[in-house]
C-alpha atoms as a PDB file:
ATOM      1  CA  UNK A   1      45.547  13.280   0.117  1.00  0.00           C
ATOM      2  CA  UNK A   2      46.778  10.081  -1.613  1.00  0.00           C
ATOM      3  CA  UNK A   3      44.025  10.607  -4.439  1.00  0.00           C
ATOM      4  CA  UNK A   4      45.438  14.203  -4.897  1.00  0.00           C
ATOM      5  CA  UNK A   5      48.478  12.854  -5.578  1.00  0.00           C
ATOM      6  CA  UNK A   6      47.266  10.557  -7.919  1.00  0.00           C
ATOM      7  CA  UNK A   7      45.475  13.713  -9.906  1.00  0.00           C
ATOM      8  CA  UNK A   8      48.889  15.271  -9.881  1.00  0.00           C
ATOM      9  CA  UNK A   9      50.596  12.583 -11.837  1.00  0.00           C
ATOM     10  CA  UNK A  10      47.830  12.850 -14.072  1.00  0.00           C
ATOM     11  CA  UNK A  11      48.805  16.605 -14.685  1.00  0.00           C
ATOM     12  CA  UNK A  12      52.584  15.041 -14.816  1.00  0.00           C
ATOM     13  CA  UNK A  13      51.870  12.493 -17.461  1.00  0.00           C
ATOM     14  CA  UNK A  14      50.163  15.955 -19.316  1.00  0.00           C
ATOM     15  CA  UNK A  15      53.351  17.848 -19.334  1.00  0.00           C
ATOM     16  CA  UNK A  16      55.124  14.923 -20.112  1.00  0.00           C
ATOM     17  CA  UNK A  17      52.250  14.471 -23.249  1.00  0.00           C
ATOM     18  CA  UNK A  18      53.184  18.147 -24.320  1.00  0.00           C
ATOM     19  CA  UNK A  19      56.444  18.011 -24.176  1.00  0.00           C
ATOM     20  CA  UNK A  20      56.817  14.830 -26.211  1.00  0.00           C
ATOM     21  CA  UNK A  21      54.634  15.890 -28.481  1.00  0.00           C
ATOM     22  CA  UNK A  22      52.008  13.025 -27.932  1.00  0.00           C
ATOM     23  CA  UNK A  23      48.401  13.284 -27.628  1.00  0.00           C
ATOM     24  CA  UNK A  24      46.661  14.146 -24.477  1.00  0.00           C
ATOM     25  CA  UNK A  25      44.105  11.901 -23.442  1.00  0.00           C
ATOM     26  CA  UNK A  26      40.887  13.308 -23.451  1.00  0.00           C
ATOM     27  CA  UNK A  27      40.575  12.488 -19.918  1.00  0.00           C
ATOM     28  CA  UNK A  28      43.332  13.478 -18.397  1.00  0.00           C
ATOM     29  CA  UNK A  29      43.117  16.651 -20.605  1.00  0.00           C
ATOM     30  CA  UNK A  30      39.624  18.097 -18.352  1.00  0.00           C
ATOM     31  CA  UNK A  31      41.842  16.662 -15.078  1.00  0.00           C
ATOM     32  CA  UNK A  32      40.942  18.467 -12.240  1.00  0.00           C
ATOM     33  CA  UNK A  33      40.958  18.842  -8.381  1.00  0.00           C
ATOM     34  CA  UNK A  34      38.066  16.641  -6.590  1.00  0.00           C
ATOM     35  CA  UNK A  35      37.542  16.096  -2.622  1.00  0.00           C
ATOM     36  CA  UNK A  36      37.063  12.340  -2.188  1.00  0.00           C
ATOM     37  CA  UNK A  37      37.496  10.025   0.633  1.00  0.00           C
ATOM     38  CA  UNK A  38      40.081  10.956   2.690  1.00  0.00           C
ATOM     39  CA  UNK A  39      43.038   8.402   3.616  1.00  0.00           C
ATOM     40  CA  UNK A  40      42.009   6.053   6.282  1.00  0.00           C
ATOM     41  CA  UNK A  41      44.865   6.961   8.426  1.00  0.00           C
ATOM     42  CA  UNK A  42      47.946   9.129   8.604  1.00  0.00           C
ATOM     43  CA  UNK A  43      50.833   8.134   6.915  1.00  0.00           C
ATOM     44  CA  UNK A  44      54.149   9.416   4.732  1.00  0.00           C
ATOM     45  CA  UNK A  45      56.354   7.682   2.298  1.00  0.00           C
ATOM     46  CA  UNK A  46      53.398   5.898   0.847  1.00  0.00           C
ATOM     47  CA  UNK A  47      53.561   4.580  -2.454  1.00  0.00           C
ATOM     48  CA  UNK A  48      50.740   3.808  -5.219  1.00  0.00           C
ATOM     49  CA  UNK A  49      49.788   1.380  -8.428  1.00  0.00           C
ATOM     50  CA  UNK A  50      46.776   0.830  -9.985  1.00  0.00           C
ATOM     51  CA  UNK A  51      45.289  -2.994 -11.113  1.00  0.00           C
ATOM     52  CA  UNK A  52      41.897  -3.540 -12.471  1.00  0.00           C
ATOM     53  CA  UNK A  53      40.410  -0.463 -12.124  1.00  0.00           C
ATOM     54  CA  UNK A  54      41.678  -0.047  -8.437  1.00  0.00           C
ATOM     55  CA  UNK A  55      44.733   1.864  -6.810  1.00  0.00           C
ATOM     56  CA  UNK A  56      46.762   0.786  -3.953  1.00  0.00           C
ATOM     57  CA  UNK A  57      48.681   2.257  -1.396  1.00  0.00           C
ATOM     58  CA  UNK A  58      51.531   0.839   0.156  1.00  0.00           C
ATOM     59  CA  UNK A  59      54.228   0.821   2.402  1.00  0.00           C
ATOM     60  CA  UNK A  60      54.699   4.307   5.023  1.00  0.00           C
ATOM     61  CA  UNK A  61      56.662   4.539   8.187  1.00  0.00           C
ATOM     62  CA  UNK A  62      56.343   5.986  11.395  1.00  0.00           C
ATOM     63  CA  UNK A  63      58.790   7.937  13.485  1.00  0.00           C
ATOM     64  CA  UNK A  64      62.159   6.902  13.964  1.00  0.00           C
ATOM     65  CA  UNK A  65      61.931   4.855  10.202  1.00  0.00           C
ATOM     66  CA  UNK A  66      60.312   1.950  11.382  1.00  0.00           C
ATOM     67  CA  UNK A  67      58.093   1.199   8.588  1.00  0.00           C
ATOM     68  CA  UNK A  68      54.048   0.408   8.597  1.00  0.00           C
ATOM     69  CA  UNK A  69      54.157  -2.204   5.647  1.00  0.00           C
ATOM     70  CA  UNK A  70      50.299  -1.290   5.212  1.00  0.00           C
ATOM     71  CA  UNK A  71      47.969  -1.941   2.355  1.00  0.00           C
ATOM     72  CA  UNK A  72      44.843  -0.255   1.407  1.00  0.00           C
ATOM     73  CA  UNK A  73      42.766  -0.480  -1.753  1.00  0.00           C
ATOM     74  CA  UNK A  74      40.813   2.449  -3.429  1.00  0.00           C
ATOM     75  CA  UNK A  75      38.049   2.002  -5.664  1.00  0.00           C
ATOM     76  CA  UNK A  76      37.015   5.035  -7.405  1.00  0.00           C
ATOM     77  CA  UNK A  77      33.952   4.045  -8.267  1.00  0.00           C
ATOM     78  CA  UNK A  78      32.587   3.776  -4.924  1.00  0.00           C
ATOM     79  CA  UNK A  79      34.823   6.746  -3.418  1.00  0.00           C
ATOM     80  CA  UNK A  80      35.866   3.672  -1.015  1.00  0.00           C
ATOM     81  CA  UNK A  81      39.162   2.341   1.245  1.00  0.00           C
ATOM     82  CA  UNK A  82      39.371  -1.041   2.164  1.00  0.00           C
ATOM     83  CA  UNK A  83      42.189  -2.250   4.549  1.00  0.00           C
ATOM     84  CA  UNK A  84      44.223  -5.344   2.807  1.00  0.00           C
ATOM     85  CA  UNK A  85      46.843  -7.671   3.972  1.00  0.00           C
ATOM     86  CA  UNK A  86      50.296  -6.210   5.132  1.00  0.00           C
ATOM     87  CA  UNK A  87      53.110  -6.149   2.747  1.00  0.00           C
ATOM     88  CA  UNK A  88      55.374  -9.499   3.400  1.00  0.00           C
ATOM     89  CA  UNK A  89      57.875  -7.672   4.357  1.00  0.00           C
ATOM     90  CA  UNK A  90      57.249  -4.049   5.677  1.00  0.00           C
ATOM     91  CA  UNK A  91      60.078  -1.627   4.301  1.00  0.00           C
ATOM     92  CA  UNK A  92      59.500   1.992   2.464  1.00  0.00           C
ATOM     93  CA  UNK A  93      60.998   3.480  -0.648  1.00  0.00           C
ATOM     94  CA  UNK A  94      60.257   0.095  -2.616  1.00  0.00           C
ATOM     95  CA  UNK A  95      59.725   0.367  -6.284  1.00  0.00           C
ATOM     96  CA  UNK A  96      55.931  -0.633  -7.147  1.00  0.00           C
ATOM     97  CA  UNK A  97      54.498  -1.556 -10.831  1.00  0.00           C
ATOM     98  CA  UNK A  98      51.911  -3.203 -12.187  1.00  0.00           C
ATOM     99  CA  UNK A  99      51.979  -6.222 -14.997  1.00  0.00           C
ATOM    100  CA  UNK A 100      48.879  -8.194 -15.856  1.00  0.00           C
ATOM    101  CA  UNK A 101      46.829  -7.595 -13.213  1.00  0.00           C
ATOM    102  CA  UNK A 102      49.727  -8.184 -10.798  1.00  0.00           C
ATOM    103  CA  UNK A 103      51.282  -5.242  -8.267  1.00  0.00           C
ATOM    104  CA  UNK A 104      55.675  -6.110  -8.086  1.00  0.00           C
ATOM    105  CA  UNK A 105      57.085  -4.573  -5.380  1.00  0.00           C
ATOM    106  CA  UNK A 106      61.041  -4.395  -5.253  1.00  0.00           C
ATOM    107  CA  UNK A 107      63.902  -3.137  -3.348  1.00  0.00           C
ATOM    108  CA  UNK A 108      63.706  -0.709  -0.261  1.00  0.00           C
ATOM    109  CA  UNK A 109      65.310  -0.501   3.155  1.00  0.00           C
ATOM    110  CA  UNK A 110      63.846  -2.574   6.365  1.00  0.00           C
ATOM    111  CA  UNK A 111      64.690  -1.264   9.968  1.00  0.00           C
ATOM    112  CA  UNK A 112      68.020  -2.290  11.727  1.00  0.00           C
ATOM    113  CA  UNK A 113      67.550  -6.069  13.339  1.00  0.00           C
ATOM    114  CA  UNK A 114      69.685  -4.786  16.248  1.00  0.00           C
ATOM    115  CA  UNK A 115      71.179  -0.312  16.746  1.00  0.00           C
ATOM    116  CA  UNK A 116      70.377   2.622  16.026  1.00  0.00           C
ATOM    117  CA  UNK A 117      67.496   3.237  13.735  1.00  0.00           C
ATOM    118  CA  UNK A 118      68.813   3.351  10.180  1.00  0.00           C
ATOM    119  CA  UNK A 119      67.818   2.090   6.199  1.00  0.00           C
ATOM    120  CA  UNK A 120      68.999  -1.546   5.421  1.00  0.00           C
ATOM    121  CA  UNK A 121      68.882  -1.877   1.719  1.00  0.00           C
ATOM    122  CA  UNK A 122      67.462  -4.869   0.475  1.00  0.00           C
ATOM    123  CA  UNK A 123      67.559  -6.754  -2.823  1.00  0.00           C
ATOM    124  CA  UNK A 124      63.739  -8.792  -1.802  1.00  0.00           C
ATOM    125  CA  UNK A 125      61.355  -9.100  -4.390  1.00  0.00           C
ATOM    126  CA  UNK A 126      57.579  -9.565  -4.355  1.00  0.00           C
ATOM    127  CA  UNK A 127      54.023 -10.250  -6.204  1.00  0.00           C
ATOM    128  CA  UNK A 128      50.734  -8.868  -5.002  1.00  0.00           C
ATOM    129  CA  UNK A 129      48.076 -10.741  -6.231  1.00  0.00           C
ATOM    130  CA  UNK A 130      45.042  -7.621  -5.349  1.00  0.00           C
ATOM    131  CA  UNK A 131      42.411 -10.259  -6.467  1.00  0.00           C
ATOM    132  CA  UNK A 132      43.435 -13.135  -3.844  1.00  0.00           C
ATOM    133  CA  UNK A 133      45.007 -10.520  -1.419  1.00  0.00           C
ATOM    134  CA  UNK A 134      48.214 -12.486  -1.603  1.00  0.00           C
ATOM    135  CA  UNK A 135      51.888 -12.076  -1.317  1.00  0.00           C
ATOM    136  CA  UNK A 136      54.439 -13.816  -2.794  1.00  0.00           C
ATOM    137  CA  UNK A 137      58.302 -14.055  -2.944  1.00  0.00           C
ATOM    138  CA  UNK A 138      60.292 -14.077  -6.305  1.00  0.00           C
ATOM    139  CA  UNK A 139      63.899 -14.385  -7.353  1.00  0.00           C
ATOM    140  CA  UNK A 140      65.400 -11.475  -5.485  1.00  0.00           C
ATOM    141  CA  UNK A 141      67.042  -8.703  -7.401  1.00  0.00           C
ATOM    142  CA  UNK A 142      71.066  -8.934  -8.373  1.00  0.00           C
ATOM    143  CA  UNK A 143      71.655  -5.897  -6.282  1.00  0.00           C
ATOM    144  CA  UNK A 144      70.291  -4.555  -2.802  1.00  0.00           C
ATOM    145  CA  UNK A 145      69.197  -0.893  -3.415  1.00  0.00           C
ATOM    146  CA  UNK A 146      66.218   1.213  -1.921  1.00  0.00           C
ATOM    147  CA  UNK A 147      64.320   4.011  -3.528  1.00  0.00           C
ATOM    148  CA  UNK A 148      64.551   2.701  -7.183  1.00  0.00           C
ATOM    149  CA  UNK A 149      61.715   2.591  -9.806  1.00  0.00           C
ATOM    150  CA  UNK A 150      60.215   0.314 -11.411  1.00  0.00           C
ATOM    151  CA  UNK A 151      58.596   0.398 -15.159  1.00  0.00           C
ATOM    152  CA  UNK A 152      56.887  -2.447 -17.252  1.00  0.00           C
ATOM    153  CA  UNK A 153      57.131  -2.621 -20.922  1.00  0.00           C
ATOM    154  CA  UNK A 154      57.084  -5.833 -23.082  1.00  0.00           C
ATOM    155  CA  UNK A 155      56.159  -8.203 -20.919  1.00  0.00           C
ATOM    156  CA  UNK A 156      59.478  -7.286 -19.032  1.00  0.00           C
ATOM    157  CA  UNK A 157      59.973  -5.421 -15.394  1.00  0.00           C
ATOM    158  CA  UNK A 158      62.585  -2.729 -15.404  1.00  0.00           C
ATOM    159  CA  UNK A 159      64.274  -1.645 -11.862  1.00  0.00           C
ATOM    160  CA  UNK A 160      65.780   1.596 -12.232  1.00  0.00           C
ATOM    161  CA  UNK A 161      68.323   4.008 -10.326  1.00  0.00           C
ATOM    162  CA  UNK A 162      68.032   4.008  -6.419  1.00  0.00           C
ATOM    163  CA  UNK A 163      70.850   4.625  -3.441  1.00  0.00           C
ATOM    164  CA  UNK A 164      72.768   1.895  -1.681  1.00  0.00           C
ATOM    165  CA  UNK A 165      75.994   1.602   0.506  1.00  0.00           C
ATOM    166  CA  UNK A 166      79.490   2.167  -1.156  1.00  0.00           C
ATOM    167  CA  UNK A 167      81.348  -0.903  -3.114  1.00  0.00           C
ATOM    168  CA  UNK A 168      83.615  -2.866  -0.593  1.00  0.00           C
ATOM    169  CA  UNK A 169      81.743  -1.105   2.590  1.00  0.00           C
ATOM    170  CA  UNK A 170      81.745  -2.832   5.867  1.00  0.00           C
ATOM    171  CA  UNK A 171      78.451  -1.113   6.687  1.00  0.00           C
ATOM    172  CA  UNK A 172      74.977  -2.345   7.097  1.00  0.00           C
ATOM    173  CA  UNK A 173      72.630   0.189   6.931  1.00  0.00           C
ATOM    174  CA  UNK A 174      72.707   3.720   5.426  1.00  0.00           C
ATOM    175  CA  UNK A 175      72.154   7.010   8.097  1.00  0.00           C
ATOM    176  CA  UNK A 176      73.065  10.443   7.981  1.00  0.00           C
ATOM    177  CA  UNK A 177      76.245   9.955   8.538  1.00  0.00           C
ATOM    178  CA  UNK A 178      76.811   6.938   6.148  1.00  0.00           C
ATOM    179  CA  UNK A 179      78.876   6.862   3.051  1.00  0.00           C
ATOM    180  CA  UNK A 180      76.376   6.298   0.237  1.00  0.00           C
ATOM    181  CA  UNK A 181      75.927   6.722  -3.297  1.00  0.00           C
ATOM    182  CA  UNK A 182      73.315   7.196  -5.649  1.00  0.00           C
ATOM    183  CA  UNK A 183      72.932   3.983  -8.526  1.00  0.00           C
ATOM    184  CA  UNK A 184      72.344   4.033 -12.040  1.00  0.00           C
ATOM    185  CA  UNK A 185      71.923   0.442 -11.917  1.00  0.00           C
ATOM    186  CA  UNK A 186      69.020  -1.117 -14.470  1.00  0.00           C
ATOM    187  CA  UNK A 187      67.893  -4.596 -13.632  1.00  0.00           C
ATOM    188  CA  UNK A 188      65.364  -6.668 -15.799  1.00  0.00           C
ATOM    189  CA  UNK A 189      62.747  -9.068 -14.928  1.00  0.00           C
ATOM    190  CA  UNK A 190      61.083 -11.526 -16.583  1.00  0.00           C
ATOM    191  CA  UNK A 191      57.938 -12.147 -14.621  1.00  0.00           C
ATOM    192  CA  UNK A 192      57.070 -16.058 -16.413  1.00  0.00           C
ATOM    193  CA  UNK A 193      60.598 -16.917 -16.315  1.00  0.00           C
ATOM    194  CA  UNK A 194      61.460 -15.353 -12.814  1.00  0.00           C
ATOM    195  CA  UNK A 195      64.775 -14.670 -13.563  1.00  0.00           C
ATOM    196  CA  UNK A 196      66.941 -11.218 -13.537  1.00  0.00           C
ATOM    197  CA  UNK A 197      69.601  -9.815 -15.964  1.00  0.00           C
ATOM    198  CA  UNK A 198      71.757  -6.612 -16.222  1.00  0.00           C
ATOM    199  CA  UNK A 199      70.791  -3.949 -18.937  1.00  0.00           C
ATOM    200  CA  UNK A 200      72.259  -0.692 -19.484  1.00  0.00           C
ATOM    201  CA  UNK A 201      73.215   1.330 -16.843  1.00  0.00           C
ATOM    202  CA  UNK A 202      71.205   4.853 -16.682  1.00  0.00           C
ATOM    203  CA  UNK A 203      73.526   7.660 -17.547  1.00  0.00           C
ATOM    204  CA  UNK A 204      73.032  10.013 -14.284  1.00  0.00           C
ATOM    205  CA  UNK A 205      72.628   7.673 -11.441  1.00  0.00           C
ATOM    206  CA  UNK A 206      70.112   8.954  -9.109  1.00  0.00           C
ATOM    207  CA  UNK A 207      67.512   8.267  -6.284  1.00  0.00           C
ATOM    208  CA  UNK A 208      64.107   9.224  -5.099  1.00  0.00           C
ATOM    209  CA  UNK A 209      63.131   9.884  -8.992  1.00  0.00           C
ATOM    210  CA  UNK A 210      60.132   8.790 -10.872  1.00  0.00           C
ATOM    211  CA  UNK A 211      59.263   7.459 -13.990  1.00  0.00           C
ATOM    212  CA  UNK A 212      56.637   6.735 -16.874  1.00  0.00           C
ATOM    213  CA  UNK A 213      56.512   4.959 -19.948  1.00  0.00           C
ATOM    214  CA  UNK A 214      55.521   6.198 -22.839  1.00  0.00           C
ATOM    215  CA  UNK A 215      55.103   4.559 -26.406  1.00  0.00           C
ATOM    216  CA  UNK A 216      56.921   1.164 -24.857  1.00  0.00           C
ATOM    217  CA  UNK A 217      59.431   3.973 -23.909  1.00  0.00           C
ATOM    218  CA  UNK A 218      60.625   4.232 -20.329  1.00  0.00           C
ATOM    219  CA  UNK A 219      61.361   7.809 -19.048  1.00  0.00           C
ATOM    220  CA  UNK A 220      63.032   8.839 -15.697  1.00  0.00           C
ATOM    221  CA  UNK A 221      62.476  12.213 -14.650  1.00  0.00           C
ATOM    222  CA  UNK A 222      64.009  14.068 -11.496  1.00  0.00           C
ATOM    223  CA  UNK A 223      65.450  12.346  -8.812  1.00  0.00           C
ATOM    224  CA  UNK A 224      68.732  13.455  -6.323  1.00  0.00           C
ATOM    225  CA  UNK A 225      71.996  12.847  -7.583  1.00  0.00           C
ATOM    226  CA  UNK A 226      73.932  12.445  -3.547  1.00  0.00           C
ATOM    227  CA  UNK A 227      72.787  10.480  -0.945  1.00  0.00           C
ATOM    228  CA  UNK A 228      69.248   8.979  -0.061  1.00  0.00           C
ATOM    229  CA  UNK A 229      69.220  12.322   2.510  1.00  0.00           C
ATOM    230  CA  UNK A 230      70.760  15.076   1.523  1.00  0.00           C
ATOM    231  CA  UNK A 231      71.747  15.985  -2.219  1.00  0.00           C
ATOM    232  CA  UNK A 232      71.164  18.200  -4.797  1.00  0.00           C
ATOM    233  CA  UNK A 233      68.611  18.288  -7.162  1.00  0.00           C
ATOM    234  CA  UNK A 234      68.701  16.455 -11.027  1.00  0.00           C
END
């Protein structure tokens, strides 16, 4: 199931081809539905990158939002899953790119130390190292938000959009009943100097979106406008 939804951003990035007006690759232009190797166990709210000719999965939770922090590796050559070392910190709806070989992992909500089940939101930061199997902790982000995205261009990591609790809240964690609010917050990173700094915010703020770049062009595409639970459409 995870590789199908890999060949479905492949027909995304298509679409988004078309409508830009930018060549198709060749590849991606014969895409097409394949069985393969089915995911080595069940899990939701997983999220993917690809590094040398690999994809990863990460991240997942199980009932009551307590999340898996798992790892597994794909190689498509072999049609094969290998198991890989937790996340450092196990959370879900973390923004994941890749730059240089290197998987960044930022953001995301970790389960209440102490009540009810609920989403902290967390400013953490992280590098995956997929040829060492390693984790390791960066400068974390200027603001704690879950369910960004996260783009690379120029040598430069862009954090993008995501929900978080309200300015001047007393709160903790966000639940159903939490006030919340979507982000349009855009946050840089400069993976050889480690450091963070404030760009632009994005017009519509907005959560649970995804993006692409394009021609050292970062697009965001969809996302939900309310809260992390229940909102309408963008």
């Amino acid at each position: 199931m995870v590789f199908k939804k890999f060949v479905i951003a492949a027909l995304q990035l298509v679409a988004v081809c078309l409508f830009l007006g930018a060549e198709v690759p060749s590849a991606l232009a014969q895409a097409k539905w394949e069985k393969l190797a089915p995911f080595p166990e069940p899990a939701e709210e997983i999220l993917g990158a690809a590094a040398g000719g690999k994809m990863y999965v990460f991240a997942g939770f199980i009932p009551f939002w307590k999340p898996k922090g798992l790892v597994y590796e794909y190689d498509p050559a072999s049609d094969h899953w290998t198991k890989k070392n937790p996340m450092a910190l196990p959370s879900h709806h973390v923004a994941f790119t890749e730059s240089h070989g290197k998987i960044y992992a930022f953001g995301g909500f970790v389960y209440p130390t102490s009540g009810p089940a609920a989403w902290v939101p967390i400013n953490n930061s992280w590098e995956y190292d997929p040829a060492a199997d390693t984790w390791k902790a960066l400068a974390p982000m200027p603001s704690k938000r879950g369910s960004p995205v996260a783009a690379a261009v120029g040598g430069k990591i862009y954090v993008i959009g995501g929900v978080s609790l309200l300015p001047g809240s007393t709160e903790t964690a966000l639940g159903f009943g939490t006030p919340q609010a979507s982000v349009g917050t855009v946050e840089e990173y400069d993976p050889e100097k480690n450091t963070w700094r404030e760009r632009t915010p994005m017009p519509t703020p907005r959560n649970h979106t995804t993006a692409g770049v394009v021609n050292g062009k970062i697009y965001v595409i969809g996302g939900r406008v309310g809260a992390a639970f229940i909102s309408e459409a963008a």
